[in-house]
C-alpha atoms as a PDB file:
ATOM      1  CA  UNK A   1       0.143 -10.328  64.112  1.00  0.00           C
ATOM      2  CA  UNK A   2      -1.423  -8.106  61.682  1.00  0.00           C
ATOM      3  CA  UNK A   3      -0.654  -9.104  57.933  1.00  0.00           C
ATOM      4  CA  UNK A   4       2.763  -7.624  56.715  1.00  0.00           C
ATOM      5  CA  UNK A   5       2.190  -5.250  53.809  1.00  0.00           C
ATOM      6  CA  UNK A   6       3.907  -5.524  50.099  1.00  0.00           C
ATOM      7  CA  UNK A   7       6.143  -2.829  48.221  1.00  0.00           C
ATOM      8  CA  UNK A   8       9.162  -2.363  46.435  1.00  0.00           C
ATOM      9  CA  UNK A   9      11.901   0.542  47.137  1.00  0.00           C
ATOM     10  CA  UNK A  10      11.505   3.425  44.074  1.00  0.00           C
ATOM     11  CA  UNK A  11      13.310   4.113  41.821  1.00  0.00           C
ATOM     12  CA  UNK A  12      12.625   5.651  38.625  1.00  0.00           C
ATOM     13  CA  UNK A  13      10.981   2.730  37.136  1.00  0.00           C
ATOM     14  CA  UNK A  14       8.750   3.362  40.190  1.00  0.00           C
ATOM     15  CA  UNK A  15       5.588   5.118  37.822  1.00  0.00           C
ATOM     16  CA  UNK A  16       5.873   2.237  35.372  1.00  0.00           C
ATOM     17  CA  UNK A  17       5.811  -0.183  38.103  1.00  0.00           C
ATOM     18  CA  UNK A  18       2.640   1.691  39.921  1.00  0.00           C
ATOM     19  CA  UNK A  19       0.507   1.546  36.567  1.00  0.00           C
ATOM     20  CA  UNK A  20       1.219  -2.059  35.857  1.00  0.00           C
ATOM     21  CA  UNK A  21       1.571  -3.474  39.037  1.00  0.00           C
ATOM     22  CA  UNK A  22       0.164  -1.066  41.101  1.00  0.00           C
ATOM     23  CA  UNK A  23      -2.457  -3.465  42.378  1.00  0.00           C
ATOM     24  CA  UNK A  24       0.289  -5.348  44.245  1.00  0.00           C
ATOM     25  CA  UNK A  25       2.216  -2.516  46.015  1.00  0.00           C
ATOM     26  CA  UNK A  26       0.799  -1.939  49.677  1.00  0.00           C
ATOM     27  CA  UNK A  27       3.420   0.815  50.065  1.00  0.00           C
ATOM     28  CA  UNK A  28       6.660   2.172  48.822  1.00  0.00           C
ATOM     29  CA  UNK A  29       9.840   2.979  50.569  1.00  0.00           C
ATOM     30  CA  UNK A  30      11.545   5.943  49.649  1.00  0.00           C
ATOM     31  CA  UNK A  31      15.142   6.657  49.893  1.00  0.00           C
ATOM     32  CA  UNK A  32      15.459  10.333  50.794  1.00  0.00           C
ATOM     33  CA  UNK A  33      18.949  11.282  49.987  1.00  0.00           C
ATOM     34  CA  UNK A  34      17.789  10.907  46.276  1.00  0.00           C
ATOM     35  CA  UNK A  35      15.100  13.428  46.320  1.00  0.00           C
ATOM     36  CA  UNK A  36      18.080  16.093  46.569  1.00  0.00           C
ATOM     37  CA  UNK A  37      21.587  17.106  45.055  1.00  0.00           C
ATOM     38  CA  UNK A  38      23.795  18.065  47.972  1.00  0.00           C
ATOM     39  CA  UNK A  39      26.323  20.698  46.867  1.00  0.00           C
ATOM     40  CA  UNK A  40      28.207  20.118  49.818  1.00  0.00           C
ATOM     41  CA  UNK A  41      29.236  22.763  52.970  1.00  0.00           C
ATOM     42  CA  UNK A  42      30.113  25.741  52.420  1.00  0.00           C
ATOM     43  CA  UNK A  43      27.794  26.115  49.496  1.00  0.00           C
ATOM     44  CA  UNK A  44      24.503  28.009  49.842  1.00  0.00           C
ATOM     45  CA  UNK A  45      22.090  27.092  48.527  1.00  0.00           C
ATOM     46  CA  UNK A  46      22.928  23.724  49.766  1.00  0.00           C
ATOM     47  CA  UNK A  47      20.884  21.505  48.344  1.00  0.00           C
ATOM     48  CA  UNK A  48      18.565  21.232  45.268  1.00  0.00           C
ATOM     49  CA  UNK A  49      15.178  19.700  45.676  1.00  0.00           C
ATOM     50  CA  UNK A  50      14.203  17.451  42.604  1.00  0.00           C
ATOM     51  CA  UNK A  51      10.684  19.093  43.005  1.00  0.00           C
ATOM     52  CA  UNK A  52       8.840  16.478  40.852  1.00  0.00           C
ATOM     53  CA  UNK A  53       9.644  13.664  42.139  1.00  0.00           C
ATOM     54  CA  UNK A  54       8.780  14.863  45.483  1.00  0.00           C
ATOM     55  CA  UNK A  55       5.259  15.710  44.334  1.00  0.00           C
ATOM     56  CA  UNK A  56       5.059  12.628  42.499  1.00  0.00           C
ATOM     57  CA  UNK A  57       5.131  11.056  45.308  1.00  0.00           C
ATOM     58  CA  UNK A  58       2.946  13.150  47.745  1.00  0.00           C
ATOM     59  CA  UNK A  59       0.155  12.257  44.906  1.00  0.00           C
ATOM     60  CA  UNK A  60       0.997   8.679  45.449  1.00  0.00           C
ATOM     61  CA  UNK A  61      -2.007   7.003  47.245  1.00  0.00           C
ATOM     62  CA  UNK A  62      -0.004   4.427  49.227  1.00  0.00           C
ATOM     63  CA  UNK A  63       1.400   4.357  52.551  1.00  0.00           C
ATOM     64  CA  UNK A  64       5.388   5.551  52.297  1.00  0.00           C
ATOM     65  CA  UNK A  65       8.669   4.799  54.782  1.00  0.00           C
ATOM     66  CA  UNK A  66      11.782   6.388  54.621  1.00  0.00           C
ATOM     67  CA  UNK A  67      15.087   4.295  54.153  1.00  0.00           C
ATOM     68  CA  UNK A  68      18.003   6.452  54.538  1.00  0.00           C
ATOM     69  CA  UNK A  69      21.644   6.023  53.610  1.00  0.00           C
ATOM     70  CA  UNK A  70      23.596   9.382  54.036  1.00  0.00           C
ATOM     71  CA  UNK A  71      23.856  10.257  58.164  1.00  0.00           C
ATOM     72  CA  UNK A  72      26.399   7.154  59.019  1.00  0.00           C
ATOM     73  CA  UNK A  73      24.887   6.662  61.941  1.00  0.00           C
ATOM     74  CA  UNK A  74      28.005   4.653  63.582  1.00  0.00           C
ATOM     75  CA  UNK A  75      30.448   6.807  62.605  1.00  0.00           C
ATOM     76  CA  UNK A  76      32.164   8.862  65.724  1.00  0.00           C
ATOM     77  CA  UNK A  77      31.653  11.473  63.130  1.00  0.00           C
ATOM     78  CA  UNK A  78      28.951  14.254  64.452  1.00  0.00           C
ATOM     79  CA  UNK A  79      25.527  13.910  62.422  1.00  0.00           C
ATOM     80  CA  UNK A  80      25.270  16.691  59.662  1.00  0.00           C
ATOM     81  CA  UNK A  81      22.645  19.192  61.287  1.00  0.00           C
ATOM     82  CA  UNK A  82      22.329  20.610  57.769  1.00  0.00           C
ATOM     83  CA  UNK A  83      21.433  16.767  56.162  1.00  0.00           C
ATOM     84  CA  UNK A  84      19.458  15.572  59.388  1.00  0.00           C
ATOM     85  CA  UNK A  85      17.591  18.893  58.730  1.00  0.00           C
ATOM     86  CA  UNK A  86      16.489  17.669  55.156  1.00  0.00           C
ATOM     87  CA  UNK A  87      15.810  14.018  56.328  1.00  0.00           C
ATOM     88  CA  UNK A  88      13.274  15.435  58.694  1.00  0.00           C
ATOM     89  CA  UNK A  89      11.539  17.495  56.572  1.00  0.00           C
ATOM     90  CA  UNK A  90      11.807  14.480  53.947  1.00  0.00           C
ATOM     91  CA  UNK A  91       9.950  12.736  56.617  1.00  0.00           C
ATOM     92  CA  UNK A  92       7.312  15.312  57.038  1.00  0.00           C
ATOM     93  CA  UNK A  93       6.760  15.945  53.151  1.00  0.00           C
ATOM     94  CA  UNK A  94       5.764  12.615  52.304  1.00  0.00           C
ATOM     95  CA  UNK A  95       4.469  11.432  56.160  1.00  0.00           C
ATOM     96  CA  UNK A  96       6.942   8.680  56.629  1.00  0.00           C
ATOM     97  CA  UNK A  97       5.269   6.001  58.802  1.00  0.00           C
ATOM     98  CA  UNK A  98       8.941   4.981  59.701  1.00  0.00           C
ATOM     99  CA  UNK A  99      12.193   5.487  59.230  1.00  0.00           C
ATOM    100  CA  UNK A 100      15.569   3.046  58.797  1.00  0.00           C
ATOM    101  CA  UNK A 101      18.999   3.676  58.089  1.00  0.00           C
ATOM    102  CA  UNK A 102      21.943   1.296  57.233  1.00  0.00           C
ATOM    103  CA  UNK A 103      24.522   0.148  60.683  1.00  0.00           C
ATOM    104  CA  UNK A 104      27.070   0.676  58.216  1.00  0.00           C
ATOM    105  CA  UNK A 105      29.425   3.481  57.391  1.00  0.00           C
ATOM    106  CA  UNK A 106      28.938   5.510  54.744  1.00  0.00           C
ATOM    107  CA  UNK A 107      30.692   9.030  55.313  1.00  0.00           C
ATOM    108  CA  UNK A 108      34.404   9.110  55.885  1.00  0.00           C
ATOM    109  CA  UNK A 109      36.542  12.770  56.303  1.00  0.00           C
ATOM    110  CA  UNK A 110      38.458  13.791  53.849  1.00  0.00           C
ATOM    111  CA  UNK A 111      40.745  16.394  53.051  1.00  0.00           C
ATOM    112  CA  UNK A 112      38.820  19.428  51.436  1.00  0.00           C
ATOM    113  CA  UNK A 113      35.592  17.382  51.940  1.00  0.00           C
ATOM    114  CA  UNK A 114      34.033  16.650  56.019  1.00  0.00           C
ATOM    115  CA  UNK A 115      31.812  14.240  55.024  1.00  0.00           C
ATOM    116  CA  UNK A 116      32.652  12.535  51.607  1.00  0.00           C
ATOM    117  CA  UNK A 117      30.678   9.377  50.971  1.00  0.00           C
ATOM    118  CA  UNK A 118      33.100   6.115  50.758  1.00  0.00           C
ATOM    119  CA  UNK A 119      30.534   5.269  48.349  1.00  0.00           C
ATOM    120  CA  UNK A 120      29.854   1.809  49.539  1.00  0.00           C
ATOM    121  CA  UNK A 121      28.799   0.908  53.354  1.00  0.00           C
ATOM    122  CA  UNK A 122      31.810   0.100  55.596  1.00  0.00           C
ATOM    123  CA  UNK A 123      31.936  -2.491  58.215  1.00  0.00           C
ATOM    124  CA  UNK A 124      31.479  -1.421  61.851  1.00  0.00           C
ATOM    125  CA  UNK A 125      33.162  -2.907  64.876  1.00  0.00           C
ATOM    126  CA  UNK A 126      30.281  -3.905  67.357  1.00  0.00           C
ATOM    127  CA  UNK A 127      31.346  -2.867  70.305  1.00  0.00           C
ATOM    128  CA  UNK A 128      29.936  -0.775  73.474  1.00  0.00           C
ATOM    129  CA  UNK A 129      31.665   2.085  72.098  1.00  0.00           C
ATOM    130  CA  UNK A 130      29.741   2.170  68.419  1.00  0.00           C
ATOM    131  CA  UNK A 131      26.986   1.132  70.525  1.00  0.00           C
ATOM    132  CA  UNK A 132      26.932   4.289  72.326  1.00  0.00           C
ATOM    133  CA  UNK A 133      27.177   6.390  69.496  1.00  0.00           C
ATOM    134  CA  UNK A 134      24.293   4.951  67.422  1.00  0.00           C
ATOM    135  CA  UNK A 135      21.906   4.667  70.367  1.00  0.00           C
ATOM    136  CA  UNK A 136      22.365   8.710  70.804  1.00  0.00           C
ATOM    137  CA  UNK A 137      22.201   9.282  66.957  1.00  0.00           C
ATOM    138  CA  UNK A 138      18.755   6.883  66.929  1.00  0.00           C
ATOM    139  CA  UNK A 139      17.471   8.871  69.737  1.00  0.00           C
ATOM    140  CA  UNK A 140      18.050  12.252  67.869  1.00  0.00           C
ATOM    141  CA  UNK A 141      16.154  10.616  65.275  1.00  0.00           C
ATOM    142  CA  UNK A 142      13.361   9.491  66.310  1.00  0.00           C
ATOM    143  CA  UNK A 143      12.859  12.757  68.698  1.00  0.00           C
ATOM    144  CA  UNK A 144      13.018  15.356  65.580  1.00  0.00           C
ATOM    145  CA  UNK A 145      11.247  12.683  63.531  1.00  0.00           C
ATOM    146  CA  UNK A 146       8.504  11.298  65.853  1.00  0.00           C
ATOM    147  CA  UNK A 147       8.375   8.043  64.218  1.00  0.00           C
ATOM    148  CA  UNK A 148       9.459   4.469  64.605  1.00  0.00           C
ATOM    149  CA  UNK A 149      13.503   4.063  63.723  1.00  0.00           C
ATOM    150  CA  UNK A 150      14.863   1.006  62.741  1.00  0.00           C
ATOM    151  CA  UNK A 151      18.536  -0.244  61.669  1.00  0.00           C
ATOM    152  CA  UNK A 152      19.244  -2.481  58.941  1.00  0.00           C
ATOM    153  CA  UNK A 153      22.184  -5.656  59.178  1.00  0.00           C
ATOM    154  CA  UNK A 154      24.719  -4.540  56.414  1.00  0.00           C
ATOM    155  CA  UNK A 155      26.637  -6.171  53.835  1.00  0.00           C
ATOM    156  CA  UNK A 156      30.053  -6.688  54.950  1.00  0.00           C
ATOM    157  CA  UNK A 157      33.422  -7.647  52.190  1.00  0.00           C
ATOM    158  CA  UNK A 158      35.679  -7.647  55.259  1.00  0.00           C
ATOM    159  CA  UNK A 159      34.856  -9.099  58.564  1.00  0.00           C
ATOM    160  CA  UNK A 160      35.987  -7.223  61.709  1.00  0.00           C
ATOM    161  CA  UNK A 161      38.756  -9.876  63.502  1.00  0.00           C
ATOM    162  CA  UNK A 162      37.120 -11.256  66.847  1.00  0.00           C
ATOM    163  CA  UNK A 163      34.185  -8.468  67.227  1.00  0.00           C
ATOM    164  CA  UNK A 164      33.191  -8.073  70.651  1.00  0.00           C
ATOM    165  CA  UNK A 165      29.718  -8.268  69.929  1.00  0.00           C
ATOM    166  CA  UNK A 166      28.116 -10.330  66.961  1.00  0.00           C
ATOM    167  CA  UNK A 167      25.710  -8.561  64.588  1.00  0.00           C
ATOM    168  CA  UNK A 168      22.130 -10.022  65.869  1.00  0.00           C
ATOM    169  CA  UNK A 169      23.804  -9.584  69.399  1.00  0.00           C
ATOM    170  CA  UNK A 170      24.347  -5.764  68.810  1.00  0.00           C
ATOM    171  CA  UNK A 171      20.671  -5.441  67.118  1.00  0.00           C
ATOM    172  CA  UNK A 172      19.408  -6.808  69.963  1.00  0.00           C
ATOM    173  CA  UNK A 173      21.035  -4.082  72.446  1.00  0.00           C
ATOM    174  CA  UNK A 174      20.150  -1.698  70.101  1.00  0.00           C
ATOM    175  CA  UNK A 175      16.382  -2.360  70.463  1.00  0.00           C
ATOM    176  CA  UNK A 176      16.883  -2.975  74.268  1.00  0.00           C
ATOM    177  CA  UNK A 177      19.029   0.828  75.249  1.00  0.00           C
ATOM    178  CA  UNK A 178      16.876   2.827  72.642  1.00  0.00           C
ATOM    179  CA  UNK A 179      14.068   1.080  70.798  1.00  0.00           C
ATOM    180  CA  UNK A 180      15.525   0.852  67.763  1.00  0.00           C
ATOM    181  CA  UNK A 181      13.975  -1.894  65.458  1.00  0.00           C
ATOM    182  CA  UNK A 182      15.540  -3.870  63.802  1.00  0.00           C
ATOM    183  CA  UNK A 183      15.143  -3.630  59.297  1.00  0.00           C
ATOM    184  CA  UNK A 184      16.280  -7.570  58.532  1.00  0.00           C
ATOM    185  CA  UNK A 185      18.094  -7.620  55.105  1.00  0.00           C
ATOM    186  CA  UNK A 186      17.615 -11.175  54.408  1.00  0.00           C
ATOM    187  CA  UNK A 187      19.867 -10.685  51.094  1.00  0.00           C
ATOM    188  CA  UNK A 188      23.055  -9.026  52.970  1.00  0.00           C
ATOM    189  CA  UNK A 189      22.803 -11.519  55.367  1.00  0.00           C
ATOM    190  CA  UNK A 190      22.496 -14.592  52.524  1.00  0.00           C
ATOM    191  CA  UNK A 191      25.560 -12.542  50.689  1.00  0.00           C
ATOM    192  CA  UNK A 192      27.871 -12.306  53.939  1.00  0.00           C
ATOM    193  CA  UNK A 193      26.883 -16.370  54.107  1.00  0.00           C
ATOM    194  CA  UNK A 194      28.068 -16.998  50.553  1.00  0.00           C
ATOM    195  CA  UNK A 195      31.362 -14.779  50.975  1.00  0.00           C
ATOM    196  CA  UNK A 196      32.232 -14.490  55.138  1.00  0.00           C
ATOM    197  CA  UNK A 197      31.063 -18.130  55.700  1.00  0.00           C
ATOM    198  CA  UNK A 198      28.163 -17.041  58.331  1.00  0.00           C
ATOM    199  CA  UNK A 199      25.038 -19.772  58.870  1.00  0.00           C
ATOM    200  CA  UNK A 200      22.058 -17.973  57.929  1.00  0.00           C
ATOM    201  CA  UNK A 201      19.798 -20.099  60.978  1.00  0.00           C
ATOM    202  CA  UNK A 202      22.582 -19.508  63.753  1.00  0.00           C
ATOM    203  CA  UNK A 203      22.571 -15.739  62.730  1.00  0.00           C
ATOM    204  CA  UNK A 204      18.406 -15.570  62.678  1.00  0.00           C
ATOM    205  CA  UNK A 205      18.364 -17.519  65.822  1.00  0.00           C
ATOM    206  CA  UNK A 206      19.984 -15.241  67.684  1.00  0.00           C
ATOM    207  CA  UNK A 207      18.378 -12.355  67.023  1.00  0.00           C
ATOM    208  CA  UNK A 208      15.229 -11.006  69.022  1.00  0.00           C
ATOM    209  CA  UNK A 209      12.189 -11.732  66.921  1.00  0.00           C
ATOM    210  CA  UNK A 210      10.902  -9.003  68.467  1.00  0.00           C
ATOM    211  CA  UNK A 211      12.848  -6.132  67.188  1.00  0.00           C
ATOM    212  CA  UNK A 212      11.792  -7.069  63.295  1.00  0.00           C
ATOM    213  CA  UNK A 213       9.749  -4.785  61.573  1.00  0.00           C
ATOM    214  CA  UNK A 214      10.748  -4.858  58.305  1.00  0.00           C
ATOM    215  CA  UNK A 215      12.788  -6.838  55.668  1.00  0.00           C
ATOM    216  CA  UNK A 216      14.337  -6.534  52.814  1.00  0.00           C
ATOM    217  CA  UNK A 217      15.003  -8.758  50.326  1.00  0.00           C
ATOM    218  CA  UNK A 218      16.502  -8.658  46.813  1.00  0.00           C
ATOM    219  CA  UNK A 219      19.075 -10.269  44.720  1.00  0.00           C
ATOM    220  CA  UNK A 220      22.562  -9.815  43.484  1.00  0.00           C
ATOM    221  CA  UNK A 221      25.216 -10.748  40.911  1.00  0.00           C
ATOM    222  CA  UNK A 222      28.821 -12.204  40.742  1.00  0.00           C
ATOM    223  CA  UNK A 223      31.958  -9.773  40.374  1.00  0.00           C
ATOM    224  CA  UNK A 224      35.361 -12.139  40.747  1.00  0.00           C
ATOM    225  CA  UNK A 225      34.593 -14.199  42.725  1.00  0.00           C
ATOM    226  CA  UNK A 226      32.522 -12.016  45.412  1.00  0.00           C
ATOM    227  CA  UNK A 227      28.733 -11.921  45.282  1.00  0.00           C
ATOM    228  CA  UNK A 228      27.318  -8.710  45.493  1.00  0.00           C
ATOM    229  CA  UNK A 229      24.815  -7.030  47.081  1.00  0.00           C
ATOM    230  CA  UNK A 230      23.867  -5.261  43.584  1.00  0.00           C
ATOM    231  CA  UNK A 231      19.848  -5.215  43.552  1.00  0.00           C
ATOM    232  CA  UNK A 232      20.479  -6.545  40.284  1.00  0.00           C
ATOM    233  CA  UNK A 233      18.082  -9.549  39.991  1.00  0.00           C
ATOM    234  CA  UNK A 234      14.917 -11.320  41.652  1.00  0.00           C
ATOM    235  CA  UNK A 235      15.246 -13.021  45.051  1.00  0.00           C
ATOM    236  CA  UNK A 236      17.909 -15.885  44.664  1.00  0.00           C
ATOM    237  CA  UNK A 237      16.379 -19.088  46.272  1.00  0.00           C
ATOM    238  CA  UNK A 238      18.159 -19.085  49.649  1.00  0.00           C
ATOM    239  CA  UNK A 239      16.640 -15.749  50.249  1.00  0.00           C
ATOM    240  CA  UNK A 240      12.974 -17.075  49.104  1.00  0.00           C
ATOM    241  CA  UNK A 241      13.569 -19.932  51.698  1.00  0.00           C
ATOM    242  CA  UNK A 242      14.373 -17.713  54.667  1.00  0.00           C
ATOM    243  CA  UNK A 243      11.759 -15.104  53.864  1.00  0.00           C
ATOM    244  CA  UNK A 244       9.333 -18.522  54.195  1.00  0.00           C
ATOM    245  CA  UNK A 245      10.890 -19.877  56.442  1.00  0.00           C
ATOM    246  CA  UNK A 246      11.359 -16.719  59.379  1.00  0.00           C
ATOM    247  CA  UNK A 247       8.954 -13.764  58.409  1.00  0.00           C
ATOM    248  CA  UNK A 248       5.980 -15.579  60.113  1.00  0.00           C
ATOM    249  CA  UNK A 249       8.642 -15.888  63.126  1.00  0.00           C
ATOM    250  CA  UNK A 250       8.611 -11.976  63.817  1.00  0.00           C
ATOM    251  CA  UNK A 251       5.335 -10.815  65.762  1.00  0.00           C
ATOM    252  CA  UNK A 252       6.010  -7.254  64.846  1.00  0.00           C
ATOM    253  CA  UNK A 253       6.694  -7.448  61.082  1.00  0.00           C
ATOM    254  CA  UNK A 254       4.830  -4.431  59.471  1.00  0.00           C
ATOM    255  CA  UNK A 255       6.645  -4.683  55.906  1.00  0.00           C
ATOM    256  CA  UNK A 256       7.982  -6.829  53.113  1.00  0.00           C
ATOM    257  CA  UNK A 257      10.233  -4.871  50.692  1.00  0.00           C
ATOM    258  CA  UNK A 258      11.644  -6.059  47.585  1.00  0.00           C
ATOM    259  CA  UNK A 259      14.345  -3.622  46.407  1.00  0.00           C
ATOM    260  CA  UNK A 260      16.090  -3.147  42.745  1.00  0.00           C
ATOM    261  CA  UNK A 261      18.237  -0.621  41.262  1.00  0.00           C
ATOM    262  CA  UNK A 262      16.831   0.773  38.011  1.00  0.00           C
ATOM    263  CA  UNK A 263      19.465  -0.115  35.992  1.00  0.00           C
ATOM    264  CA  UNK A 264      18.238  -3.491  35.747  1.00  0.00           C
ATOM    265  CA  UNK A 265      14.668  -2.924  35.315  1.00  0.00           C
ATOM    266  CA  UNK A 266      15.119  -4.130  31.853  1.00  0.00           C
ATOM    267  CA  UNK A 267      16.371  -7.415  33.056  1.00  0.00           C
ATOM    268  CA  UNK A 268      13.821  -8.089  35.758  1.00  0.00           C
ATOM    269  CA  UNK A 269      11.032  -6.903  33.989  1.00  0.00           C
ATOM    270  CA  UNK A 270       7.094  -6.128  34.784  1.00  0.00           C
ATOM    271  CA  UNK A 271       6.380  -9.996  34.730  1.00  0.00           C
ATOM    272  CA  UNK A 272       9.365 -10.765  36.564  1.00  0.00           C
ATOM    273  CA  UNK A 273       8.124  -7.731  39.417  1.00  0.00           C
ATOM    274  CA  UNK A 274       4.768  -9.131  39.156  1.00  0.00           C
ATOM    275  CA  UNK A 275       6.213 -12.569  40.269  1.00  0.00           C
ATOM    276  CA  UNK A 276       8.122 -11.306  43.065  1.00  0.00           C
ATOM    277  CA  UNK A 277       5.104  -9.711  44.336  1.00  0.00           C
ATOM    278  CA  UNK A 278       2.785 -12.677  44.029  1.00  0.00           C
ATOM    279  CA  UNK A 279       5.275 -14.660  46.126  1.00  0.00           C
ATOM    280  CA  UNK A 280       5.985 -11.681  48.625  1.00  0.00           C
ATOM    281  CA  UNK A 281       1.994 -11.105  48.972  1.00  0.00           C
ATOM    282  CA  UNK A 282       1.596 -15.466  49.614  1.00  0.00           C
ATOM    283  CA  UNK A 283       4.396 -15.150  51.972  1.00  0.00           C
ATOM    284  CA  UNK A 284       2.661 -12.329  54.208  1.00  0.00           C
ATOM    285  CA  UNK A 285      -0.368 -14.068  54.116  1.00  0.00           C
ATOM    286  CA  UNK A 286       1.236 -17.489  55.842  1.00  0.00           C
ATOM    287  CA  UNK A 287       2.495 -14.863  58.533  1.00  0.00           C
ATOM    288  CA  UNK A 288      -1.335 -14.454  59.401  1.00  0.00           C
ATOM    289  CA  UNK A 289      -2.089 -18.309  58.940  1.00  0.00           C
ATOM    290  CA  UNK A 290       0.813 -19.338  61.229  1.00  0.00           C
ATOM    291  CA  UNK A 291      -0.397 -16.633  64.009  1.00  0.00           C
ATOM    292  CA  UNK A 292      -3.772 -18.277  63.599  1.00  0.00           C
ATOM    293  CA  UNK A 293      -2.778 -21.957  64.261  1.00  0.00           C
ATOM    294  CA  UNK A 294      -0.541 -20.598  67.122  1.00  0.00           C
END
């Protein structure tokens, strides 16, 4: 395997960041939906571009992937034409090298509003049926896009009773019926551990190591009893040991990617960032040492 490269998701911090630490940061991963304000149907113009960031960006000299979270890829509901139309030319603009998106749902139908956003990610039942809708939404992705797709595990606060499929188990289809990769969230999975009771080895183990291409990892906070997935902190220890433990497991993994929400840039700080990276950067380098002694 080739040596997995470093970033961070941006954010507004992200020019800060880039002239500090920019020495670290292989690539960035961009989430698309927040280069625009979406007015909603009905009104024209649509959407409004936030024009510098955009070229901000296009000036950057690193390597950029797309993360979306706004088509809802397992909902029954159709994909926005008007919303996959600005996700491709997102994809174009700044030459996305790939492309994920969350297997959770995110858009729900409302009364005056089609597609309002639940405004957190809500659990999916994997079955054959939401299997059949993502693998024809992943396919319409990747065919306007012409780029790898991959789906990320989600965050869950209440477990589907008796699923038909487990998580890893539908990833794994997923990758098998349409080529979808698969974007490991090492941090949702440690948070559904600490609050659904999951084992984070049993989970990894059953998941094709082939299908990885990417993960994610970040860290969260406490809110009554419930840890959250709030990109709020550095990378609690059990997340540092699976990143260690798995990454130089997956043959295909392309990325590392530490993600944060702005709001706490204060608390994490440029040293704390610079520490993250160090660790993230030693970590991808063991991926190439352990392919070496194998």
């Amino acid at each position: 395997m080739s040596r997995p490269k470093v970033g961070f998701l941006w954010n507004p911090a992200g020019p800060e960041v880039m002239a500090e630490l920019g020495h670290f940061v292989d690539f960035v991963e961009v989430v698309p939906d927040r280069l625009w304000y979406d007015f909603g149907t009905g009104v024209e113009p649509r959407f409004f571009h936030a024009s510098a960031m955009i070229e901000m960006l296009r000036a950057l000299d690193r390597p950029i992937r797309g993360h979306g979270i706004g088509l809802s890829l397992p909902s029954a509901m159709p994909l926005d034409p008007d919303v996959l139309d600005q996700m491709v030319a997102a994809a174009h603009w700044l030459r996305f090298e790939a492309f994920s998106e969350h297997l959770s749902m995110f858009l729900v139908p409302g009364a005056s509003v089609p597609n309002a956003q639940a405004g957190i990610g809500l659990p999916v039942l994997h079955d054959e049926e939401t299997l059949a809708i993502v693998v024809e939404k992943v396919r319409v992705l990747r065919d306007q896009m012409g780029i790898p797709i991959a789906m990320e595990n989600g965050t869950i606060f209440t477990a589907m009773p008796q699923p038909p499929m487990s998580e890893p188990a539908f990833l794994n289809r997923l990758h098998d019926l349409c080529g979808a990769n698969t974007l490991l969230d090492l941090h949702n999975l440690h948070a559904n551990c600490v609050n659904l009771g999951w084992d984070a080895e049993e989970w990894l183990t059953e998941l094709d190591p082939w299908t990885v291409t990417e993960i994610h990892i970040a860290g969260g906070d406490w809110l009554h009893g419930h840890y959250t997935d709030s990109h709020s902190n550095r990378s609690p220890p059990e997340v540092r040991t699976l990143l260690e433990r798995w990454a130089p497991r997956f043959p295909r993994l392309e990325a590392i990617t530490f993600e944060y929400h702005e709001s706490y840039h204060p608390r994490i700080g440029i040293a704390g960032l610079a520490e993250e990276f160090e660790w993230m950067h030693s970590v991808a380098a063991r991926c190439v040492e352990s392919e070496s002694v194998r």
